[in-house]
PDB file of N, CA and C in Angstrom:
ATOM      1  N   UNK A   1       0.812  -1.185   0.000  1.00  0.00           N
ATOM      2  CA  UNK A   1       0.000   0.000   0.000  1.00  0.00           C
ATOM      3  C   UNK A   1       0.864   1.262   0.000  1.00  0.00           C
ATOM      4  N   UNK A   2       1.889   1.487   0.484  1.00  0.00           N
ATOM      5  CA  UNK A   2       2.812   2.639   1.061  1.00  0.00           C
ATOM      6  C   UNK A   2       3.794   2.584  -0.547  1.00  0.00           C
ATOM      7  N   UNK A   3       3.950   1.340  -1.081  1.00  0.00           N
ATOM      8  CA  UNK A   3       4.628   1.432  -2.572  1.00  0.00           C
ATOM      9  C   UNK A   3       4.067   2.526  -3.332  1.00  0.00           C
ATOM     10  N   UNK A   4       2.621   1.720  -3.452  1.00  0.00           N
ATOM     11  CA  UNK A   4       1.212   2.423  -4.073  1.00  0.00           C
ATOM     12  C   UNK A   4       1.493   3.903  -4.297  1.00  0.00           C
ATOM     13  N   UNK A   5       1.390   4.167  -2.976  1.00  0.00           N
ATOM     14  CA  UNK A   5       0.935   5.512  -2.693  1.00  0.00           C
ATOM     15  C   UNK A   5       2.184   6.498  -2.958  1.00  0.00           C
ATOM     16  N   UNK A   6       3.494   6.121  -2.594  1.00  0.00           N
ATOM     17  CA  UNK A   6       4.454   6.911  -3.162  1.00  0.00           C
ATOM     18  C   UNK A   6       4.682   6.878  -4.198  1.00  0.00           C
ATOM     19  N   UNK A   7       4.511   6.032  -5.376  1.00  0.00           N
ATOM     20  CA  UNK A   7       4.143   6.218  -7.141  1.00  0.00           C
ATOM     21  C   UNK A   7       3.226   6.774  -7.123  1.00  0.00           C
ATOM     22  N   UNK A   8       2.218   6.917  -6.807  1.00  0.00           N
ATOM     23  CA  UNK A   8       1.273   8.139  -7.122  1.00  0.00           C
ATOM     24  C   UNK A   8       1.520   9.481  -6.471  1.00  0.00           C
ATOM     25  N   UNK A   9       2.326   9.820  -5.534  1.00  0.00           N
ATOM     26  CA  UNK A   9       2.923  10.899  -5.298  1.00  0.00           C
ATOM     27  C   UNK A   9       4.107  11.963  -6.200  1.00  0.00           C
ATOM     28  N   UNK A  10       4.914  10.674  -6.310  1.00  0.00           N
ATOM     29  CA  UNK A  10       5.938  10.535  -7.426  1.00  0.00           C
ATOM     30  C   UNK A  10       5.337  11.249  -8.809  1.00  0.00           C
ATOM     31  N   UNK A  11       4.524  10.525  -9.230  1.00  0.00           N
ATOM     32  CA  UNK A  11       3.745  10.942 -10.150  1.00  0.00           C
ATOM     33  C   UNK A  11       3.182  12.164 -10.446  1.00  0.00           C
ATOM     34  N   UNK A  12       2.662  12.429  -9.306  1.00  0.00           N
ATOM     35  CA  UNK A  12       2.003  13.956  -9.094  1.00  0.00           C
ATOM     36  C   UNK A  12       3.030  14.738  -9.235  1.00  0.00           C
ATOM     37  N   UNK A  13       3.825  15.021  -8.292  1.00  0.00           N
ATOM     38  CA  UNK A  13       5.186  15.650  -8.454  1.00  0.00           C
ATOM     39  C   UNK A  13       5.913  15.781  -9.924  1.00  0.00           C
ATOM     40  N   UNK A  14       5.853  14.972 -10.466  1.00  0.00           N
ATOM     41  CA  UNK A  14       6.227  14.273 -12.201  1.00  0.00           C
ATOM     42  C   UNK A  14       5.486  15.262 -12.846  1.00  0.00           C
ATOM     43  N   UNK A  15       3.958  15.601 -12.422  1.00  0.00           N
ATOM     44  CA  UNK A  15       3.477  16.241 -13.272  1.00  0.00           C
ATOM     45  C   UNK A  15       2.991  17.350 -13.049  1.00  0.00           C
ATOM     46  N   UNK A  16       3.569  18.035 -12.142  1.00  0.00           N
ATOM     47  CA  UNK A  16       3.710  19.262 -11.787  1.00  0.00           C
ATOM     48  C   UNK A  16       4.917  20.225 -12.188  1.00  0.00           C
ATOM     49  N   UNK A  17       5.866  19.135 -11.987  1.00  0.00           N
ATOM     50  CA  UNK A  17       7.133  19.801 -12.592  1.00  0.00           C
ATOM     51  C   UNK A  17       7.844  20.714 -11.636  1.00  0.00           C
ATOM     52  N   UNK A  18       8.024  22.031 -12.384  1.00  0.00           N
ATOM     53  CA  UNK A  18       9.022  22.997 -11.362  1.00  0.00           C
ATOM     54  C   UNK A  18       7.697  23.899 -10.569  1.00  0.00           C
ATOM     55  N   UNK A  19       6.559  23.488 -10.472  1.00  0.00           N
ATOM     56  CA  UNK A  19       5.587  24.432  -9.484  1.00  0.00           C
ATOM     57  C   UNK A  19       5.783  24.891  -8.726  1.00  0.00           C
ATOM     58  N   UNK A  20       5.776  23.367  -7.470  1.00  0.00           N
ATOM     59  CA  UNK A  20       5.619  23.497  -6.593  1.00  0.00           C
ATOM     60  C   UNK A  20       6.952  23.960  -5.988  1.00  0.00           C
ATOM     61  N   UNK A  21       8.107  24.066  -6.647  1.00  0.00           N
ATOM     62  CA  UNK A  21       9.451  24.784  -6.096  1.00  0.00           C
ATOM     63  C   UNK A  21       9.139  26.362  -6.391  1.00  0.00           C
ATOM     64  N   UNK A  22       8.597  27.064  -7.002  1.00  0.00           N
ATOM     65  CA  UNK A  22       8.104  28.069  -7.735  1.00  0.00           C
ATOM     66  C   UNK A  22       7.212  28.207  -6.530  1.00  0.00           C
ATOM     67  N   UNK A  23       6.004  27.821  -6.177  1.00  0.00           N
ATOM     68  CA  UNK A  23       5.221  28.295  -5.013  1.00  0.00           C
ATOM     69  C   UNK A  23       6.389  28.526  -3.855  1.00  0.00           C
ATOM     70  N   UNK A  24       7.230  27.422  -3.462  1.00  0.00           N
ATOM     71  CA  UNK A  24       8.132  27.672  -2.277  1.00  0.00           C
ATOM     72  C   UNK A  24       8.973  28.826  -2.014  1.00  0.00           C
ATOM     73  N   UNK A  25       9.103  29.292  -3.455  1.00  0.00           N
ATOM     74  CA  UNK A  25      10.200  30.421  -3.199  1.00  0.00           C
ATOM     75  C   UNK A  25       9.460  31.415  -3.874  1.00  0.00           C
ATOM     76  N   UNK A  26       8.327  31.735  -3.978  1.00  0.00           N
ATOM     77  CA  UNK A  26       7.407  32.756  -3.317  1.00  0.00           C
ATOM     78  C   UNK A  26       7.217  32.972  -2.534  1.00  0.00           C
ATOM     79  N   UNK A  27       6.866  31.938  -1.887  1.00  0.00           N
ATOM     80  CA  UNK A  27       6.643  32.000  -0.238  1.00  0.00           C
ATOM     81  C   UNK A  27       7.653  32.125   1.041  1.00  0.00           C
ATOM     82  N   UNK A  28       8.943  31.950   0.188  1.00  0.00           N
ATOM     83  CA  UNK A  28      10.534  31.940   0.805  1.00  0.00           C
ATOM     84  C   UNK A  28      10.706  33.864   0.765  1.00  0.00           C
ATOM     85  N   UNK A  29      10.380  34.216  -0.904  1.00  0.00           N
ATOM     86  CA  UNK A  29      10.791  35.776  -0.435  1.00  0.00           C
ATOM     87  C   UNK A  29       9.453  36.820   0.049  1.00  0.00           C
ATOM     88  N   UNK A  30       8.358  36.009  -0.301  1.00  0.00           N
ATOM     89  CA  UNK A  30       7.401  36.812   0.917  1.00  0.00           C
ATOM     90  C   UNK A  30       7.456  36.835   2.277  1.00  0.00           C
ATOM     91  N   UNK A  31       8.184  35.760   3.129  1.00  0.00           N
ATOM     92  CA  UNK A  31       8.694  35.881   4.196  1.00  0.00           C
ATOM     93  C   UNK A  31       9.837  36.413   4.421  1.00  0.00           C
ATOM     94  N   UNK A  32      10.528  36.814   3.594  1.00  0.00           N
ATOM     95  CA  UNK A  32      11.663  37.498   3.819  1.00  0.00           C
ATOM     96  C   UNK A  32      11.607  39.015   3.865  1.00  0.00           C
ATOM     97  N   UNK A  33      10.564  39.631   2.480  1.00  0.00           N
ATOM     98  CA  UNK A  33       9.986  40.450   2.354  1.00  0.00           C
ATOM     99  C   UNK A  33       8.631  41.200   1.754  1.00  0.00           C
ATOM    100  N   UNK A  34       8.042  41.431   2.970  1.00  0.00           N
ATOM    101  CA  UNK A  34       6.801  41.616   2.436  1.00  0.00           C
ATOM    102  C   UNK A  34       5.980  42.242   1.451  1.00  0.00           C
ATOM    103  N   UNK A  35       6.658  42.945   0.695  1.00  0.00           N
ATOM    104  CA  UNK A  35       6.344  43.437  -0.398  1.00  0.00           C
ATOM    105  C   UNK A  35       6.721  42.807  -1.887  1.00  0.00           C
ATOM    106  N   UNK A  36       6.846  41.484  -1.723  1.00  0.00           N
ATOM    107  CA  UNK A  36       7.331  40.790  -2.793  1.00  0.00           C
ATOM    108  C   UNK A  36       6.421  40.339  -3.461  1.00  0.00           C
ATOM    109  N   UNK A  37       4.904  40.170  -3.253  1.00  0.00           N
ATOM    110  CA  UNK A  37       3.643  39.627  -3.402  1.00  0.00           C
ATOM    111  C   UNK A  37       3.049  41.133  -3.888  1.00  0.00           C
ATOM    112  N   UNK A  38       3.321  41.896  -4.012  1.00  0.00           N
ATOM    113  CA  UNK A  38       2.455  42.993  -4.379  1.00  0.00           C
ATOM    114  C   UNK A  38       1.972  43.071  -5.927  1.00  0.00           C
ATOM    115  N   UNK A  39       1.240  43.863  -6.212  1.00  0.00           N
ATOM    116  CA  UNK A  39       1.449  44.192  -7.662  1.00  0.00           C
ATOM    117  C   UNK A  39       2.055  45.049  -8.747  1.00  0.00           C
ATOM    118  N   UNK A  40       2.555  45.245  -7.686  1.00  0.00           N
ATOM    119  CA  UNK A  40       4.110  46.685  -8.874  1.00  0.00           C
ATOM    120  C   UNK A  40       4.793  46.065  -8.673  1.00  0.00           C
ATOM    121  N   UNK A  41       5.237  45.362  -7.361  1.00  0.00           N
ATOM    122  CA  UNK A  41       6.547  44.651  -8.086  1.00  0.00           C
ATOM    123  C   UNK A  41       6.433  43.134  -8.984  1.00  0.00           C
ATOM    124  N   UNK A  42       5.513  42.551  -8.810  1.00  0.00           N
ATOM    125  CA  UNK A  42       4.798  41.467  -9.691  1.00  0.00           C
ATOM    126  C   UNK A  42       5.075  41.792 -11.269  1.00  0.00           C
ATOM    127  N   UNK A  43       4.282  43.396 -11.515  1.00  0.00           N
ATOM    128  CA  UNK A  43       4.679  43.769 -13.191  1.00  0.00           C
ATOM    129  C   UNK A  43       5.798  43.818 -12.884  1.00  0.00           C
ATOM    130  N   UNK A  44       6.600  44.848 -11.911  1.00  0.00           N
ATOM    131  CA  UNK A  44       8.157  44.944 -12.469  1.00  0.00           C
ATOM    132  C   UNK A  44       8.718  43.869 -12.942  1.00  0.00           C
ATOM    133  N   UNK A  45       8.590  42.601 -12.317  1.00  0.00           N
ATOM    134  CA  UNK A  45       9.368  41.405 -12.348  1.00  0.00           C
ATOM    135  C   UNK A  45       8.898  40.624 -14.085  1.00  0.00           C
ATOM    136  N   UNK A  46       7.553  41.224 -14.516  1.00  0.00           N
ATOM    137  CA  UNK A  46       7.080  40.646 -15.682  1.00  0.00           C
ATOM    138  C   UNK A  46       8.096  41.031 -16.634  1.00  0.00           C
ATOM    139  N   UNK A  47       7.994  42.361 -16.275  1.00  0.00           N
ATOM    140  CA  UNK A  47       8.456  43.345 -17.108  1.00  0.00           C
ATOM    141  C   UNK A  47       9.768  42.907 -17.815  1.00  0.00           C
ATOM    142  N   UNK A  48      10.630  42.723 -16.233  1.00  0.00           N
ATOM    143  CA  UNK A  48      12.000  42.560 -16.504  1.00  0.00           C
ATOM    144  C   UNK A  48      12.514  41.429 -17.164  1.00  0.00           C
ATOM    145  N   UNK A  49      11.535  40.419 -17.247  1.00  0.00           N
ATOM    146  CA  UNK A  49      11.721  39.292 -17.358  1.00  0.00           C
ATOM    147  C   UNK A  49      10.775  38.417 -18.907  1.00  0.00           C
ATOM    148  N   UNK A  50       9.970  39.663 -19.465  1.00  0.00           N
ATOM    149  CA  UNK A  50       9.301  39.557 -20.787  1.00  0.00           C
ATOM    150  C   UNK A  50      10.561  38.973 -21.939  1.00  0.00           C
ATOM    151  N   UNK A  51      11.469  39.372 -22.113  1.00  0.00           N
ATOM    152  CA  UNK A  51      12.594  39.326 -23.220  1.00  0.00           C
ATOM    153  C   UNK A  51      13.085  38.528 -23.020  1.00  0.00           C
ATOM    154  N   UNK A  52      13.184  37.460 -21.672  1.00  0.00           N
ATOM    155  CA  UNK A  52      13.796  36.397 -21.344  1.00  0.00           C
ATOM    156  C   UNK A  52      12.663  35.132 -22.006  1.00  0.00           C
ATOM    157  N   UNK A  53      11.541  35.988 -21.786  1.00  0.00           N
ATOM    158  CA  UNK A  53      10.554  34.803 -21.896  1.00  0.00           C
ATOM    159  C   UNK A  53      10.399  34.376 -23.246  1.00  0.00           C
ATOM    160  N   UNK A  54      10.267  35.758 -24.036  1.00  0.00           N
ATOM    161  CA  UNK A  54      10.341  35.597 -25.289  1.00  0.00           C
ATOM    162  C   UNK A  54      11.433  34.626 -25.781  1.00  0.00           C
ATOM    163  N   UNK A  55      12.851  34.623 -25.866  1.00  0.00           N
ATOM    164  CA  UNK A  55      13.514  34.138 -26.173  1.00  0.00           C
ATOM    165  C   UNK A  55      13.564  33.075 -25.677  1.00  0.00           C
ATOM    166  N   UNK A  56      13.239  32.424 -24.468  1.00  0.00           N
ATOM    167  CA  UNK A  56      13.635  31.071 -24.725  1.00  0.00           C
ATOM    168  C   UNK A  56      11.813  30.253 -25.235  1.00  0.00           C
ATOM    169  N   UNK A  57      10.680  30.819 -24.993  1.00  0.00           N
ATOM    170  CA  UNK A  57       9.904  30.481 -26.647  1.00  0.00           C
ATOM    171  C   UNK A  57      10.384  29.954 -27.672  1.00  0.00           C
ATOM    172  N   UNK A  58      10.887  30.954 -28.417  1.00  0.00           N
ATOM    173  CA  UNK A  58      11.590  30.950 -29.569  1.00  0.00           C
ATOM    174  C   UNK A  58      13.167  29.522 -29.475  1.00  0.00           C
ATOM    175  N   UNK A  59      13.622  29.929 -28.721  1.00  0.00           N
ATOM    176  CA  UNK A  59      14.345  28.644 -28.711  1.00  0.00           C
ATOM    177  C   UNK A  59      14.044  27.139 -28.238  1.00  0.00           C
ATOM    178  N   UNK A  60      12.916  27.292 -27.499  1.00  0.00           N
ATOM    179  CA  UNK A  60      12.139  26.055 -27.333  1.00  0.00           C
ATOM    180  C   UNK A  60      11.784  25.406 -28.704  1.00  0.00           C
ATOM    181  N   UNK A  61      10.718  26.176 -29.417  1.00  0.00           N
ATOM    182  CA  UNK A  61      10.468  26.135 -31.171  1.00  0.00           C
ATOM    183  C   UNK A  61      11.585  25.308 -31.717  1.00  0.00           C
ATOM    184  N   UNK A  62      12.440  26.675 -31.762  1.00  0.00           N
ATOM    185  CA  UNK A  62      13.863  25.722 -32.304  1.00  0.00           C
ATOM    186  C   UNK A  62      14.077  24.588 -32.268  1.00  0.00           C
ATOM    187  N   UNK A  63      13.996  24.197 -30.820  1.00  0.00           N
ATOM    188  CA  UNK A  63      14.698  22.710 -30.349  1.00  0.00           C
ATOM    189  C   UNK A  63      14.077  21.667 -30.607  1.00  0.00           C
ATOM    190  N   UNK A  64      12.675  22.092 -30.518  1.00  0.00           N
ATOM    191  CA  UNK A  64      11.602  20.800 -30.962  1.00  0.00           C
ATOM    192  C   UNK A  64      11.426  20.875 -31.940  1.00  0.00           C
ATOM    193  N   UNK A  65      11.562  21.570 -32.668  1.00  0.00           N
ATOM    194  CA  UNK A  65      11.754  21.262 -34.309  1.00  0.00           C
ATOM    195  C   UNK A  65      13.102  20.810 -35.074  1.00  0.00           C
ATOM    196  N   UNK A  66      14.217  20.140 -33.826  1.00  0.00           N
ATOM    197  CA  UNK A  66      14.840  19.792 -34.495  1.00  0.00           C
ATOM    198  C   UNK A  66      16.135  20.223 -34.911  1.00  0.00           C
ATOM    199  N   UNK A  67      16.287  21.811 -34.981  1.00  0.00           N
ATOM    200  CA  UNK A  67      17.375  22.789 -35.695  1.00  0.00           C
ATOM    201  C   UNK A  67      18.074  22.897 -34.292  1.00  0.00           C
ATOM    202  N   UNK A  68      19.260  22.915 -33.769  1.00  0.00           N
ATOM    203  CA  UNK A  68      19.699  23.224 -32.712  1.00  0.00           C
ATOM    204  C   UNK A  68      20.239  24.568 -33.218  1.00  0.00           C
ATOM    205  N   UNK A  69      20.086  25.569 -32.568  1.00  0.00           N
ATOM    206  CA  UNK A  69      20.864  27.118 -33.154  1.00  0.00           C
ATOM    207  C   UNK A  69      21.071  27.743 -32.095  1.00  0.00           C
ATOM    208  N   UNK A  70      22.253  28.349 -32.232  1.00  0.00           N
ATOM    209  CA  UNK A  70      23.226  29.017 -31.031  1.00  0.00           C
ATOM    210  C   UNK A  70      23.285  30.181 -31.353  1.00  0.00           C
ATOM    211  N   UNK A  71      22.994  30.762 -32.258  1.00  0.00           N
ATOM    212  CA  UNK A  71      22.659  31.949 -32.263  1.00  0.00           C
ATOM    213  C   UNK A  71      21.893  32.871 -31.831  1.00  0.00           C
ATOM    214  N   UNK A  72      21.263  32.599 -31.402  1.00  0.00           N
ATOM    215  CA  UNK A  72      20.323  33.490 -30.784  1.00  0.00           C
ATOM    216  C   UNK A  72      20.379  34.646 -29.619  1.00  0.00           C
ATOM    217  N   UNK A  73      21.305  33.684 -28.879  1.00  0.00           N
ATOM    218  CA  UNK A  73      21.822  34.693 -28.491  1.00  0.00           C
ATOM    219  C   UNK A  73      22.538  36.048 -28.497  1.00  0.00           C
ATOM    220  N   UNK A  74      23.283  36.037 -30.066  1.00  0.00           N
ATOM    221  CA  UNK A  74      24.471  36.885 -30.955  1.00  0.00           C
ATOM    222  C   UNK A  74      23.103  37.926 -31.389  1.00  0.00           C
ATOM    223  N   UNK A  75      21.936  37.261 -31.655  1.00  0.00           N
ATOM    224  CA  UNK A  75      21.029  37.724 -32.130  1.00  0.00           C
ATOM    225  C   UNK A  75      20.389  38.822 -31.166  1.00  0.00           C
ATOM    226  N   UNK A  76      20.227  38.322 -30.545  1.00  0.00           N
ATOM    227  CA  UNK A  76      19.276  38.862 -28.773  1.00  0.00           C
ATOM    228  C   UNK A  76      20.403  40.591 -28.598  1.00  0.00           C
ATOM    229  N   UNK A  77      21.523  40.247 -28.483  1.00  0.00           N
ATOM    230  CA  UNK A  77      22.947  41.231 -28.286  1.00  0.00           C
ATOM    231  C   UNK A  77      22.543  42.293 -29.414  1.00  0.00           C
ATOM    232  N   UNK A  78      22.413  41.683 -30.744  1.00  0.00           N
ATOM    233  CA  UNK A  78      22.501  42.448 -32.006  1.00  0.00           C
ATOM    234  C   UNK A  78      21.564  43.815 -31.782  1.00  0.00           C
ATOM    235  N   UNK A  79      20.561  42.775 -31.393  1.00  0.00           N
ATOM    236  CA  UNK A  79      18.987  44.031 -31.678  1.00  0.00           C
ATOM    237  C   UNK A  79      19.135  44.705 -30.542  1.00  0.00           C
ATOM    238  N   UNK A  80      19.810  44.372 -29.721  1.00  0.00           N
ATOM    239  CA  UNK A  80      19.496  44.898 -28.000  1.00  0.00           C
ATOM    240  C   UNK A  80      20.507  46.608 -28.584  1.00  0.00           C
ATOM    241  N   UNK A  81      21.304  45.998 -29.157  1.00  0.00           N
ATOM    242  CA  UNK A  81      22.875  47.440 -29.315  1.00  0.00           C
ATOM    243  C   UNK A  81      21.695  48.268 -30.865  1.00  0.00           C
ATOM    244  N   UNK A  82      21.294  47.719 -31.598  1.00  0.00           N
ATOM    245  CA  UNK A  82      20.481  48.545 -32.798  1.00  0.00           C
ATOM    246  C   UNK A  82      19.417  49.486 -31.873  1.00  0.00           C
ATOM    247  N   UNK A  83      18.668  48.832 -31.006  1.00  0.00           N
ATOM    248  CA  UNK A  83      17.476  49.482 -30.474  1.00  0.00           C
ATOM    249  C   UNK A  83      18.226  50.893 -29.880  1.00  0.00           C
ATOM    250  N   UNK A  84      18.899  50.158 -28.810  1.00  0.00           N
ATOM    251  CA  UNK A  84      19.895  51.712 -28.455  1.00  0.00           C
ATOM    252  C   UNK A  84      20.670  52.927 -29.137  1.00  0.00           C
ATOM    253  N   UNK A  85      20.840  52.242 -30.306  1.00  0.00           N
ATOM    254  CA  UNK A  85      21.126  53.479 -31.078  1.00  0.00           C
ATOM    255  C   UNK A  85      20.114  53.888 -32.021  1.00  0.00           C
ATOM    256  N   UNK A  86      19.059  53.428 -32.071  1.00  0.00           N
ATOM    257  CA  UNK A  86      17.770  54.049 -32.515  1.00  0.00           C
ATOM    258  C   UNK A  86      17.167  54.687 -31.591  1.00  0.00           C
ATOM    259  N   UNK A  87      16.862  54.473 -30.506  1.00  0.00           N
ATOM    260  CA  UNK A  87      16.496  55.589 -29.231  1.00  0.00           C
ATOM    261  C   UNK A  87      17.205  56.257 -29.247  1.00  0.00           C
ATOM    262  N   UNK A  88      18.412  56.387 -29.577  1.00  0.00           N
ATOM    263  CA  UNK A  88      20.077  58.015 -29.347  1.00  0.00           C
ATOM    264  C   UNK A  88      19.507  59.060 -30.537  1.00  0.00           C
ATOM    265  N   UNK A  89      19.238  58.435 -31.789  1.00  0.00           N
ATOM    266  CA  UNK A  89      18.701  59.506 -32.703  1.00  0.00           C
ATOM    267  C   UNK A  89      17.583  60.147 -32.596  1.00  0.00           C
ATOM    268  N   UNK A  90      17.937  61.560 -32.841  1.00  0.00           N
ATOM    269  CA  UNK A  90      16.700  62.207 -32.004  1.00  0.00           C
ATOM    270  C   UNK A  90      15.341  62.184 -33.269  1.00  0.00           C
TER     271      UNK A  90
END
């Protein structure tokens, strides 16, 4: 019975993935600091973290389709230094 039940725990865990570590360390820096749960810093953290998301999307795509490409990163650098000198021109 106790086999049982820890394969189906196992399992659960299996298919949850990185969650429930993700709930923990929410709950690790809301106890640390209480303003970590708010909602300005919630967007800030979206915010900061949108271009990360995007890109590994896009390299997920990649990978499951097969093409392994290392570029992307050279890529990510490229546009990051173009954008900045398109914001400098007035």
């Amino acid at each position: 019975m106790a086999v049982v039940r820890s394969r189906r725990l196992r399992t659960a865990f299996a298919a949850l993935g990185m969650l429930p570590v993700l709930v923990l360390l929410a709950v690790g820096f809301q106890f640390i600091n209480p303003r970590f749960l708010t909602g300005t810093n919630l967007l800030i953290v979206s915010q900061q973290s949108s271009i990360n998301i995007v890109l590994a999307a896009g390299m997920t795509f990649v990978i499951l389709t097969g093409g392994i490409d290392l570029s992307v990163g050279s890529i990510l650098a490229a546009s990051a230094m173009v954008a900045v000198l398109v914001s400098l021109v007035p």
